[in-house]
Protein backbone atom coordinates (compact mmCIF):
# COMPACT_ATOMS: atom_id res chain seq x y z
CA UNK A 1 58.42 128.30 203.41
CA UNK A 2 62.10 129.21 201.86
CA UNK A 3 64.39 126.00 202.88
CA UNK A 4 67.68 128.33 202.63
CA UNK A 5 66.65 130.57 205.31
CA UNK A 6 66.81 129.41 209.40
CA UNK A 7 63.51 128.89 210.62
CA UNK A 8 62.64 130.15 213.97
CA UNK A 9 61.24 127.81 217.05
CA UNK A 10 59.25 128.82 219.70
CA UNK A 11 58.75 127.52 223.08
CA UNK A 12 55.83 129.00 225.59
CA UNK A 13 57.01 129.52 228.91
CA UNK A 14 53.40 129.62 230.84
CA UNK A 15 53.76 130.86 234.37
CA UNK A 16 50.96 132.66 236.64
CA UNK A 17 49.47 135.61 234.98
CA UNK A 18 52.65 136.65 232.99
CA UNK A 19 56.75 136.77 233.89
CA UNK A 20 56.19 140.57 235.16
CA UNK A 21 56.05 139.91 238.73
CA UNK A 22 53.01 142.46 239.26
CA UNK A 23 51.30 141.18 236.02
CA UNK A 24 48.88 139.79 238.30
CA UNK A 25 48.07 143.02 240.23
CA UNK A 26 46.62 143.93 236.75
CA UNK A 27 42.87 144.87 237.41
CA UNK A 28 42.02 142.26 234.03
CA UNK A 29 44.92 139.97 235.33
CA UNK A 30 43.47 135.80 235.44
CA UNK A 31 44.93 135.64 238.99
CA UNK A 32 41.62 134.32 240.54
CA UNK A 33 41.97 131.43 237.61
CA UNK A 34 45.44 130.04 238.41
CA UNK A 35 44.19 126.97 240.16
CA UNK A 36 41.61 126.54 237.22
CA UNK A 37 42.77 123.55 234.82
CA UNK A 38 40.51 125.86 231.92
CA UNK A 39 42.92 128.31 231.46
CA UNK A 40 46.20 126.74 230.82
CA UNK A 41 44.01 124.85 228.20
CA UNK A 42 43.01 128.15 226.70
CA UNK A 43 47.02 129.33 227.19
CA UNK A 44 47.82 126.08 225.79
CA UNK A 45 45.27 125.69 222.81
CA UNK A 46 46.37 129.59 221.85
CA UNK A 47 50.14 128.62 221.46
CA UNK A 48 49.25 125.78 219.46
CA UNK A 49 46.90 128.03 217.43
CA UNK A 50 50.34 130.61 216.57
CA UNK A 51 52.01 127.09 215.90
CA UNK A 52 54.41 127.17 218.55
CA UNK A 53 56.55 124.50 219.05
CA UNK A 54 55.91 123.81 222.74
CA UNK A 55 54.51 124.89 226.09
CA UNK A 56 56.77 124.88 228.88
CA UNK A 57 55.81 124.52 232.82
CA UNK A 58 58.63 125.10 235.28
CA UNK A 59 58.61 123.50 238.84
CA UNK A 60 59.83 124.11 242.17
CA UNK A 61 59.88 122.20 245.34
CA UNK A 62 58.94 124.76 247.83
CA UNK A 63 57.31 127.71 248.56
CA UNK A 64 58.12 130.50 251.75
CA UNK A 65 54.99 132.55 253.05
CA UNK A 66 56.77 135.57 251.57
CA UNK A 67 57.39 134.27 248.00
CA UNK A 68 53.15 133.41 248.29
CA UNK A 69 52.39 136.76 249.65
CA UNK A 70 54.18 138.70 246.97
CA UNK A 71 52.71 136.90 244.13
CA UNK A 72 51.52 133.35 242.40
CA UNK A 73 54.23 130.54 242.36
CA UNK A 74 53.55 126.91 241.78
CA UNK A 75 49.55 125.91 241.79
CA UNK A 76 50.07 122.07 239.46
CA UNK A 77 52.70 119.35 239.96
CA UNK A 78 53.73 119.65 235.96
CA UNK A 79 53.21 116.02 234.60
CA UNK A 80 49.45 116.32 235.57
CA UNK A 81 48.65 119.59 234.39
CA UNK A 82 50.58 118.44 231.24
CA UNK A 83 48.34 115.28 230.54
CA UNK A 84 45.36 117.25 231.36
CA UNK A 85 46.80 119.24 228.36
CA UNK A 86 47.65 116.05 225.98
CA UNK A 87 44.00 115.55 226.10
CA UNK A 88 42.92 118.86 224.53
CA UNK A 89 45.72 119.82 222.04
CA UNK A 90 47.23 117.76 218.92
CA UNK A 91 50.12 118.86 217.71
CA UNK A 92 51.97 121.46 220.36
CA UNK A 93 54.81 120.11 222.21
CA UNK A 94 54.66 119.59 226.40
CA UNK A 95 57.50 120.12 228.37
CA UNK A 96 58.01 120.24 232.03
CA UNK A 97 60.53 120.61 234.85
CA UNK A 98 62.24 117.32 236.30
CA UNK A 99 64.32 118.01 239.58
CA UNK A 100 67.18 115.13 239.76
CA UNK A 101 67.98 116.23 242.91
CA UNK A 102 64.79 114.79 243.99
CA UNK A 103 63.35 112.26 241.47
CA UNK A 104 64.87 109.07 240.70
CA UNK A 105 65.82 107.93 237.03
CA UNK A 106 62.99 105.04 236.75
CA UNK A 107 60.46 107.30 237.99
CA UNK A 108 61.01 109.97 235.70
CA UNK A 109 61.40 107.93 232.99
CA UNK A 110 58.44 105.98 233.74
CA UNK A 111 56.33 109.50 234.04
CA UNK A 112 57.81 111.09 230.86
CA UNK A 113 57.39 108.03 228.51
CA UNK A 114 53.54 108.07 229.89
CA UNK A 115 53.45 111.65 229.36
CA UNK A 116 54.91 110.91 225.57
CA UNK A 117 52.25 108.34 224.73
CA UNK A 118 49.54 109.99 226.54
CA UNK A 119 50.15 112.84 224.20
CA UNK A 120 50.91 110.69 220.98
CA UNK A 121 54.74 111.65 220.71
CA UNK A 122 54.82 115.56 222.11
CA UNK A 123 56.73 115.29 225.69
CA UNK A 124 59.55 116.71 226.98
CA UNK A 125 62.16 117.10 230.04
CA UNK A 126 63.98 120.24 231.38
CA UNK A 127 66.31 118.45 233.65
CA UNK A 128 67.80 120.62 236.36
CA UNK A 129 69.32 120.57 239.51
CA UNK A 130 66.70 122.70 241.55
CA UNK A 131 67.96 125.84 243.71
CA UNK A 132 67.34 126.47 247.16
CA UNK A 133 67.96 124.52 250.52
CA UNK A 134 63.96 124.66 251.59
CA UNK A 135 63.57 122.56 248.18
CA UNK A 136 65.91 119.72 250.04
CA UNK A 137 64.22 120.66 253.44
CA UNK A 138 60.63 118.88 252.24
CA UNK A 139 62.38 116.44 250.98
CA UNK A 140 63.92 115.11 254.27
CA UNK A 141 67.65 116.73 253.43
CA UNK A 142 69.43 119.49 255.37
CA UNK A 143 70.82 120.80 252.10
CA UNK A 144 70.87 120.43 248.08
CA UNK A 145 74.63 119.39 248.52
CA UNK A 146 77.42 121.58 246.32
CA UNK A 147 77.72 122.06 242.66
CA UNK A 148 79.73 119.36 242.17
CA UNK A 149 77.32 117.24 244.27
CA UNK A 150 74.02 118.63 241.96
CA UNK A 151 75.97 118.13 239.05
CA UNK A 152 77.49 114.80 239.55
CA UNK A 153 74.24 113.09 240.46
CA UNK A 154 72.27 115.49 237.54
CA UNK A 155 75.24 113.67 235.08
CA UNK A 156 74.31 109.76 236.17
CA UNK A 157 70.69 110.54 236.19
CA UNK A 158 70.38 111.73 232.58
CA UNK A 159 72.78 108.61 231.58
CA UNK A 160 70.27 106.31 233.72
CA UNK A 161 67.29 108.21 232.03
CA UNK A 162 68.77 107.86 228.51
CA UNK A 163 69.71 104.53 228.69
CA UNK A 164 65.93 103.58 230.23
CA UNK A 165 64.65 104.95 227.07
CA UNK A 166 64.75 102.26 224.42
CA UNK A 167 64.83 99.51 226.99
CA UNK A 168 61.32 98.61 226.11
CA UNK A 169 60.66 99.00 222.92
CA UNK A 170 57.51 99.23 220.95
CA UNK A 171 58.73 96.54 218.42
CA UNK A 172 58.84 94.22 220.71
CA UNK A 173 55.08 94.33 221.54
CA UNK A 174 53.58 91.58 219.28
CA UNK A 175 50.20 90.99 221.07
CA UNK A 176 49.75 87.79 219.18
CA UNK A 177 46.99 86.16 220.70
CA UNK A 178 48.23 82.64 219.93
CA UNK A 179 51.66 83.70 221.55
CA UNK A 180 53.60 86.24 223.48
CA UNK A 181 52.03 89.63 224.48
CA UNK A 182 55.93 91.05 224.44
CA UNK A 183 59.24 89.84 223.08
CA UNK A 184 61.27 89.48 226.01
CA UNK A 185 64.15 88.76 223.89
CA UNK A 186 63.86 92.84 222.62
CA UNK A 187 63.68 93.96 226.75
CA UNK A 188 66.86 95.46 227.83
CA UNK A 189 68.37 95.48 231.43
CA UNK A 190 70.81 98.57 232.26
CA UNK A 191 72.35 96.83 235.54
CA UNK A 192 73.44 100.80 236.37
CA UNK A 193 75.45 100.96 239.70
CA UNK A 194 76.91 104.39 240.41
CA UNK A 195 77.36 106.80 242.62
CA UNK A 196 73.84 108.16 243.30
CA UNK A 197 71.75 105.16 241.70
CA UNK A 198 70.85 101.87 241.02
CA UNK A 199 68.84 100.82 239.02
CA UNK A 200 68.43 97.56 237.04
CA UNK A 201 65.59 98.06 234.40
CA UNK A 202 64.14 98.00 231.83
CA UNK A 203 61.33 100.77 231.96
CA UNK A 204 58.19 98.98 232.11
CA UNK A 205 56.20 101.39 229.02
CA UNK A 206 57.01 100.79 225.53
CA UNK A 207 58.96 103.44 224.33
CA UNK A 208 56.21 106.56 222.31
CA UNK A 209 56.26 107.42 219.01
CA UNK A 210 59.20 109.63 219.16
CA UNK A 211 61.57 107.11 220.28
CA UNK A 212 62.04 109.52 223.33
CA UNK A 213 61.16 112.00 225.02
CA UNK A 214 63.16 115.71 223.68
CA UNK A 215 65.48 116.58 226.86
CA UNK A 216 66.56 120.28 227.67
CA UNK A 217 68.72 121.78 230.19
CA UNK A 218 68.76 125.05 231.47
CA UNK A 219 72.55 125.52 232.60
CA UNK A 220 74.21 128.56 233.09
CA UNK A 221 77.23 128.14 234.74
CA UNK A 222 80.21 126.17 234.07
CA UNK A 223 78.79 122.93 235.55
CA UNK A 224 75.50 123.29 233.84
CA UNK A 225 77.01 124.17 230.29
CA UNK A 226 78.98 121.06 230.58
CA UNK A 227 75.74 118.78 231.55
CA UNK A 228 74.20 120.49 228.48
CA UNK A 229 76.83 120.11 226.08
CA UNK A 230 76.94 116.03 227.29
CA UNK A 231 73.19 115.60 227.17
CA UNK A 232 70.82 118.47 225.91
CA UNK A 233 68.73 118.18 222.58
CA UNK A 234 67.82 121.60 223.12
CA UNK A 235 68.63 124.29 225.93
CA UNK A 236 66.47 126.87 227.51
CA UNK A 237 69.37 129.75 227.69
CA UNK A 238 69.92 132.94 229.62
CA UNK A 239 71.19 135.74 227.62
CA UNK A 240 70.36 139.79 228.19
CA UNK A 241 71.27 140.97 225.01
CA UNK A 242 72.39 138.95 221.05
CA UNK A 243 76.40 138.94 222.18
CA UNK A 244 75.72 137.40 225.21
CA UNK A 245 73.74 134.61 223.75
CA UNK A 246 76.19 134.10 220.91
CA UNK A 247 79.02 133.74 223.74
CA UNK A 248 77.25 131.20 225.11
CA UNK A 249 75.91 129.25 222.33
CA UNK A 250 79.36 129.48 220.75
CA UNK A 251 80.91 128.14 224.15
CA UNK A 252 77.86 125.54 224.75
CA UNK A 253 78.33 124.26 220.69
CA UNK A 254 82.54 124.17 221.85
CA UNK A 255 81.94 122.05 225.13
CA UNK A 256 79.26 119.66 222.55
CA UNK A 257 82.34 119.21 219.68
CA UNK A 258 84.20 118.27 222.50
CA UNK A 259 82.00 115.82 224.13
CA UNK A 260 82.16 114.16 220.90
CA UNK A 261 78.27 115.04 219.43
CA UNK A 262 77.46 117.41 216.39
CA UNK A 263 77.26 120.40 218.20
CA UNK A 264 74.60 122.01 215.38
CA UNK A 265 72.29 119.02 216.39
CA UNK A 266 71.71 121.12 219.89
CA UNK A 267 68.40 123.75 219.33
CA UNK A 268 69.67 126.80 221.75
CA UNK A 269 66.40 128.84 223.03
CA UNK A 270 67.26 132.22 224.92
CA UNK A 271 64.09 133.43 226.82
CA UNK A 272 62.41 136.62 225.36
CA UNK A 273 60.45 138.95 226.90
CA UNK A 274 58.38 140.63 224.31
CA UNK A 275 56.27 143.63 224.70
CA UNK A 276 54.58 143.80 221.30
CA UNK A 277 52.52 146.81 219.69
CA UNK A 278 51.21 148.09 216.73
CA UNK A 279 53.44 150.96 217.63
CA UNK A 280 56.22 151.94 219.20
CA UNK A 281 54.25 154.21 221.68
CA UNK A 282 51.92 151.30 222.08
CA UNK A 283 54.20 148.92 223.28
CA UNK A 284 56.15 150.92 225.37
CA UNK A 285 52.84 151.78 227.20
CA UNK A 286 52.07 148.35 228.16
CA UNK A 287 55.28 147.93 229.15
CA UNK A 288 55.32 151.08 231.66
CA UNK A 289 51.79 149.90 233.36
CA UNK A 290 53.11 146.76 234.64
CA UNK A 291 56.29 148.63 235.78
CA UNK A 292 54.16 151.06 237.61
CA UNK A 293 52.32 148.13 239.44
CA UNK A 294 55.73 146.59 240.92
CA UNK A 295 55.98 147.31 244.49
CA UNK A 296 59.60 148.54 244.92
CA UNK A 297 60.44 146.87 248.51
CA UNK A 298 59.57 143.60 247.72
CA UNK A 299 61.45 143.54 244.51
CA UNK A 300 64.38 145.22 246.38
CA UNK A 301 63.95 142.06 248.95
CA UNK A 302 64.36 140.00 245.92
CA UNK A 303 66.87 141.47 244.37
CA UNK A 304 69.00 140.81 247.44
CA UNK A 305 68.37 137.30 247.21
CA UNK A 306 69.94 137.04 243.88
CA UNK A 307 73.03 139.15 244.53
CA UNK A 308 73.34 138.21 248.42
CA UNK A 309 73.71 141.72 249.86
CA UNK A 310 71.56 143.91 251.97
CA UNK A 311 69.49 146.18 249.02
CA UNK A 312 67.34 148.06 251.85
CA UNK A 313 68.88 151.07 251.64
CA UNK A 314 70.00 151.16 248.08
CA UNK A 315 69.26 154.83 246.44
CA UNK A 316 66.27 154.17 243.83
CA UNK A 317 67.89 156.90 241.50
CA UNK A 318 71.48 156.61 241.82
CA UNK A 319 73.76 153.85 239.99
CA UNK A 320 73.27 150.17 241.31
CA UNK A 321 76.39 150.08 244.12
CA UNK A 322 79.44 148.24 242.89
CA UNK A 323 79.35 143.83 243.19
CA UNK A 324 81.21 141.57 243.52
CA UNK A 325 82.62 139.88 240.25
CA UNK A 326 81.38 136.65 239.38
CA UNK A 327 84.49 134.72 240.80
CA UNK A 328 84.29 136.20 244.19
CA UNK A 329 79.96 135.26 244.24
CA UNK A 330 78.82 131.74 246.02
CA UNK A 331 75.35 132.24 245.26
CA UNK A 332 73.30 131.01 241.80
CA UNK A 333 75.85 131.66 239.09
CA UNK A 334 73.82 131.90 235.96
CA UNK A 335 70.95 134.75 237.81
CA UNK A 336 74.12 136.47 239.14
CA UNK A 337 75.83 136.23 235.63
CA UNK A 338 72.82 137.93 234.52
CA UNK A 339 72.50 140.65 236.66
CA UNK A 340 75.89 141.55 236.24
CA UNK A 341 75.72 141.84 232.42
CA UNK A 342 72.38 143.60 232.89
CA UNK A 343 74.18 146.36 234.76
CA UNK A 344 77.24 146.57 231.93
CA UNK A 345 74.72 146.71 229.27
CA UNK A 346 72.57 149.40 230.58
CA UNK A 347 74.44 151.27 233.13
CA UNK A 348 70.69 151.11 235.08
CA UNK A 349 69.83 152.93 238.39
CA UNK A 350 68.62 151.06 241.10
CA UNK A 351 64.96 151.62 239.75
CA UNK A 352 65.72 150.72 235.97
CA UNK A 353 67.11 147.48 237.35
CA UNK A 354 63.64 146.13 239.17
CA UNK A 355 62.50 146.69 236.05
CA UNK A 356 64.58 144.97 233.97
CA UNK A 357 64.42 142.21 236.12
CA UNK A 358 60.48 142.42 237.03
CA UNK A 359 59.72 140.59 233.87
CA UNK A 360 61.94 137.85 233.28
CA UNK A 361 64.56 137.78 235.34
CA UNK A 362 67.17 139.72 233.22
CA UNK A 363 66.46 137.37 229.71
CA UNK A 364 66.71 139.30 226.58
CA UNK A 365 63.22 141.85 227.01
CA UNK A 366 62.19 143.43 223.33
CA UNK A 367 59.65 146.61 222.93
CA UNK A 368 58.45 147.60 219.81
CA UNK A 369 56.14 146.85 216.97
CA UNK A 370 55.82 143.33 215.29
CA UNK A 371 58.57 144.36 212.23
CA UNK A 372 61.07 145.49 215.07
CA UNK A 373 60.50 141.95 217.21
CA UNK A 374 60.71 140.59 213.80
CA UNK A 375 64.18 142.36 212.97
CA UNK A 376 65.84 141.43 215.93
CA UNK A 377 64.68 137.48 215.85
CA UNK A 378 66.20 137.62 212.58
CA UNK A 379 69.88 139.16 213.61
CA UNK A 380 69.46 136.56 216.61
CA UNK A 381 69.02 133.76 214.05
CA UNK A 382 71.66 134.68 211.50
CA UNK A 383 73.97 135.16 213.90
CA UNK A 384 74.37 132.01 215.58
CA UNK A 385 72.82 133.18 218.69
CA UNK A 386 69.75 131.69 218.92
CA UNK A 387 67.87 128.89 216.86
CA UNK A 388 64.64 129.73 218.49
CA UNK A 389 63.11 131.24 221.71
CA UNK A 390 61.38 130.44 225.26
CA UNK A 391 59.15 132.88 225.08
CA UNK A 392 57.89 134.90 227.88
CA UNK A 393 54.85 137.21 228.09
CA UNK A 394 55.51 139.73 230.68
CA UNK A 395 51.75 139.18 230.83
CA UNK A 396 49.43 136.43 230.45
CA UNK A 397 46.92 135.53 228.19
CA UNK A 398 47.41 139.05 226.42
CA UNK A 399 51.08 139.00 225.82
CA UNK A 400 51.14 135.97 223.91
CA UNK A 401 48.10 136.63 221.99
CA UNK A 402 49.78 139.83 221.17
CA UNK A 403 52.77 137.74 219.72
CA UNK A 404 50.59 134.92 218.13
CA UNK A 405 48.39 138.02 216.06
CA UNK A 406 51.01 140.30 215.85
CA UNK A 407 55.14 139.20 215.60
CA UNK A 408 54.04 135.31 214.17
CA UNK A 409 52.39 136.52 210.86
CA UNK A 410 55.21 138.97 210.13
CA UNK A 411 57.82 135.94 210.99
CA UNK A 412 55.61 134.09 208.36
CA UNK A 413 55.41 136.92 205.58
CA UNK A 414 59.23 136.83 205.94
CA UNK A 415 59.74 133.29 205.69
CA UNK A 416 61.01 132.40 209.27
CA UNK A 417 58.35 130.60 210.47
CA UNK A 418 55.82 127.45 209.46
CA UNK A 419 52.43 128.31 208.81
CA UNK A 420 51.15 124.50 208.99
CA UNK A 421 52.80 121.92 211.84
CA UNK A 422 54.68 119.68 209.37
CA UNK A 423 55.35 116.69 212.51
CA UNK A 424 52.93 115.34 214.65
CA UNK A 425 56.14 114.81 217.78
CA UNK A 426 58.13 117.60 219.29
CA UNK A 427 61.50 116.43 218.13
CA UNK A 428 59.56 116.22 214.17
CA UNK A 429 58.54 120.20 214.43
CA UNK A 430 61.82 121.08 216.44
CA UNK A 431 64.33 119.25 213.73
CA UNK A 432 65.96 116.90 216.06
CA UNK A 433 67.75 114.06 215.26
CA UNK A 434 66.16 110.37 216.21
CA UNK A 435 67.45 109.57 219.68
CA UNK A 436 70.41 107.59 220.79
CA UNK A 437 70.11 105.26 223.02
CA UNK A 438 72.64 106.45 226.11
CA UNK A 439 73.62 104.79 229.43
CA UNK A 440 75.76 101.64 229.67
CA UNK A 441 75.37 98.82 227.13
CA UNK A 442 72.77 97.26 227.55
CA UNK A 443 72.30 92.77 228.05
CA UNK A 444 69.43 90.77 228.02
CA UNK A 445 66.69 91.12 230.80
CA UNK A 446 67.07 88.62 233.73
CA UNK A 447 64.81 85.62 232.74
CA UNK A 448 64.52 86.69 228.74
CA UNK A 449 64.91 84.05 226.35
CA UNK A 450 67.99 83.40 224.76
C-alpha cells in the first residue's frame, strides 16, 4: 500500500434495512429480521470482511406511532447489540450513539470502557445532544432545553468523560497474590463540580487496550462544530456535495487550531450514499426502484418536519417554494443547512427532493460504477474534504455488499485502501493519536496511599 498517497477510512452506518426510507418495502428487504441479533452479525461480520474501519449504530430516545408506522426505527439499545457484536468479530471497530442530554458522565464511561475491553480495544462514542422534545418527555423533562443549554452540558460531559478515562489505569493492576490486587497510589479522583455534574471518580474498569475509547461528534451547526473542534477524534459530517464538505472541514480544522489541538489529528467522515453498479445503467436502476417504493405523503409529512412549514399542498412537479434562510430557521440547523444546499445544488422539484432526501437525509448520494465511486472518493480525499466516509447503503445487506465486492477492490488496485487490518484497536486502523487524558487535574483517590 503506497505511504505517499491518503488512505481512505470507512465507517458502516447500519440502520434497518438500508438509509432509503422504503428500502424495507423491498419484496427481498430483511424487515421481518430487524429484531434478530443474526443479522447485524452477518451486517457486521461483512464490513469487517471489506475491512472497514467500523460499524456504527445510531440511537434515539423515542419513538411516535407515526415514525413506527412509516417504517423501522430503533429495535436494540446500542451498547448491547454492540457487545453481542464484540463477541463475533476481531478486528472491526464498534461505535454507538451516547445522548448527554440523558446519560451521565460515569455511566457512559463505565459502559464504553466495558464495551472497549469486551471487544479487546475496538469501541467508540458518537456523543450528541439528541433532537426532539418526546426524547426529554420519557425521560421525565418537559423539554431538551436550548442550544446553549444542549451544548453547555454536551461540553462538561465530554471533559467529565475524558478525564474518567485514565483514572484507572491498567498499570496499576498488579494482582500480586502476596500483595495488592490494585495500586491505589495509580487511582485518580476528578473531584468535577460544574454546572450539570458531579462527579468524584475514578471509573471503576481499568482503562482497555486503546487507552480510550475513539470519540466522534456529529455537529453541524455552530454550537456543534465548536464541541467538535474542542473534543472530536473523528466527526461523522454532513455535506451534499465535495465544496460543502471542504467548507466545513476547513472551518471544523480552523475552530481545532484555535482550540489549541493539531487540527490534522481530527479524521472528518461525510456520510455517502452509494448506489454502486457494474454500470452506469445498473446503478441508476437500483437507485430508481427504491425511489418508486417511497410513498410521497409521508415523506412530504417529513419533509415538513425538517423545514417547519406546511408541505401538504406543495406541487410535486414545480420548484420546491422559497424558505426561509438559515438565520431566520429555529428548527435543527445542520438537517435544515442541508436541505437548503440540496435545493442550490440541484435546483430539484418537489419530487426530486423526497428523493434526494429518501436515502440519507441529504448526505453526499453517488451513482455509478465502482471506477466512478472510486474517482470521486479520490477528489474527496485530495482535496481536503474528507479523510474517510460513514457510509450508507440506501439498502441493506445488498448495498454494502455491493461496495465491499465492487468500489473496495478498485480503492485497493489504486492504492487507497488496506487490504490486511494492520491494528487490532479502532484508533490503530483509524491513525489516531494515543489519547490525552482531559478533564481537570487530577489528585490522589480519597483513602490512596501516599
Amino acid at each position: 500500500m503506497s505511504a505517499s498517497r491518503k488512505q481512505a477510512r470507512f465507517n458502516l452506518f447500519i440502520y434497518g434495512a438500508g438509509h432509503h426510507q422504503a428500502a424495507w418495502r423491498a419484496p427481498d428487504s430483511p424487515a421481518e429480521r430487524l429484531g434478530e441479533t443474526a443479522y447485524y452479525v452477518e451486517l457486521a461480520q461483512l464490513a469487517e470482511r471489506g475491512l472497514l474501519d467500523a460499524v456504527f449504530l445510531a440511537d434515539g430516545q423515542a419513538v411516535s406511532p407515526e415514525a413506527a408506522a412509516a417504517g423501522p426505527t430503533w429495535f436494540f439499545e446500542p451498547f448491547t447489540l454492540l457487545s453481542a457484536l464484540s463477541q463475533k468479530t476481531s478486528r472491526i471497530g464498534l461505535v454507538c450513539t451516547v445522548s448527554s442530554s440523558f446519560y451521565t458522565p460515569f455511566h457512559a464511561a463505565r459502559m464504553l470502557a466495558s464495551l472497549d475491553r469486551l471487544s479487546g480495544g475496538r469501541a467508540g462514542a458518537n456523543v450528541v445532544t439528541s433532537m426532539w422534545d418526546t426524547e426529554a418527555q420519557n425521560h421525565g423533562r418537559e423539554t431538551l432545553g436550548d442550544h446553549a443549554y444542549r451544548y453547555g452540558r454536551a461540553d462538561e460531559f465530554i471533559t467529565v468523560l475524558r478525564g474518567l478515562f485514565g483514572s484507572y489505569p491498567s498499570a496499576a493492576v498488579r494482582a500480586d497474590r502476596a500483595g495488592v490486587f490494585t495500586d491505589p497510589r495509580q487511582l485518580s479522583a476528578i473531584d468535577h463540580a460544574g454546572e450539570h455534574f458531579g462527579v468524584r471518580g475514578p471509573l471503576n474498569i481499568p482503562d482497555g487496550p486503546q487507552g480510550s475509547p475513539v470519540l466522534f461528534q456529529a455537529g453541524a451547526s455552530a454550537q456543534g462544530r465548536e464541541l467538535a473542534a474542542a473534543h472530536a477524534e473523528a466527526i461523522y459530517a454532513v455535506a451534499a456535495d465535495r465544496q460543502m464538505a471542504l467548507d466545513y472541514a476547513q472551518d471544523v480544522r480552523s475552530r481545532a487550531a484555535a482550540a489549541g489541538r493539531d487540527p490534522q489529528a481530527l479524521a472528518i467522515m461525510p456520510g455517502l450514499v452509494a448506489y454502486v453498479g457494474r454500470t452506469l445503467e445498473e446503478a441508476k436502476d437500483k437507485q430508481r426502484r427504491l425511489n418508486d417504493l417511497l410513498p410521497v405523503e409521508q415523506a412530504l409529512a417529513q419533509l415538513a418536519i425538517f423545514v417547519q412549514q406546511d408541505t401538504s399542498a406543495w406541487e410535486l412537479d414545480a420548484p420546491v417554494p422559497e424558505l426561509p434562510s438559515a438565520a431566520d430557521f429555529t428548527g435543527p440547523a445542520g438537517r435544515y443547512a442541508t436541505i437548503l444546499r440540496l435545493i442550490e445544488i440541484h435546483q430539484p422539484t418537489v419530487r426530486e427532493l423526497l428523493g434526494l432526501l429518501a436515502a440519507g437525509g441529504g448526505h453526499c448520494t453517488l451513482v455509478g460504477t465502482p471506477e466512478m465511486i472510486a474517482d470521486e472518493i479520490e477528489l474527496w480525499l485530495d482535496t481536503g474534504a474528507a479523510d474517510g466516509f460513514n457510509l450508507m447503503p440506501p439498502s441493506l445487506p445488498d448495498g454494502l455488499a455491493d461496495f465491499v465486492e465492487l468500489v473496495i477492490p478498485e480503492l485497493q488496485r489504486r492504492g487507497r485502501f488496506r487490504t490486511a487490518y494492520e491494528h487490532r484497536t479502532l484508533r490503530g486502523n483509524l491513525g489516531l493519536p494515543a489519547p490525552v487524558a482531559g478533564g481537570r487535574a487530577r489528585r490522589p483517590a480519597l483513602g490512596a496511599a501516599s
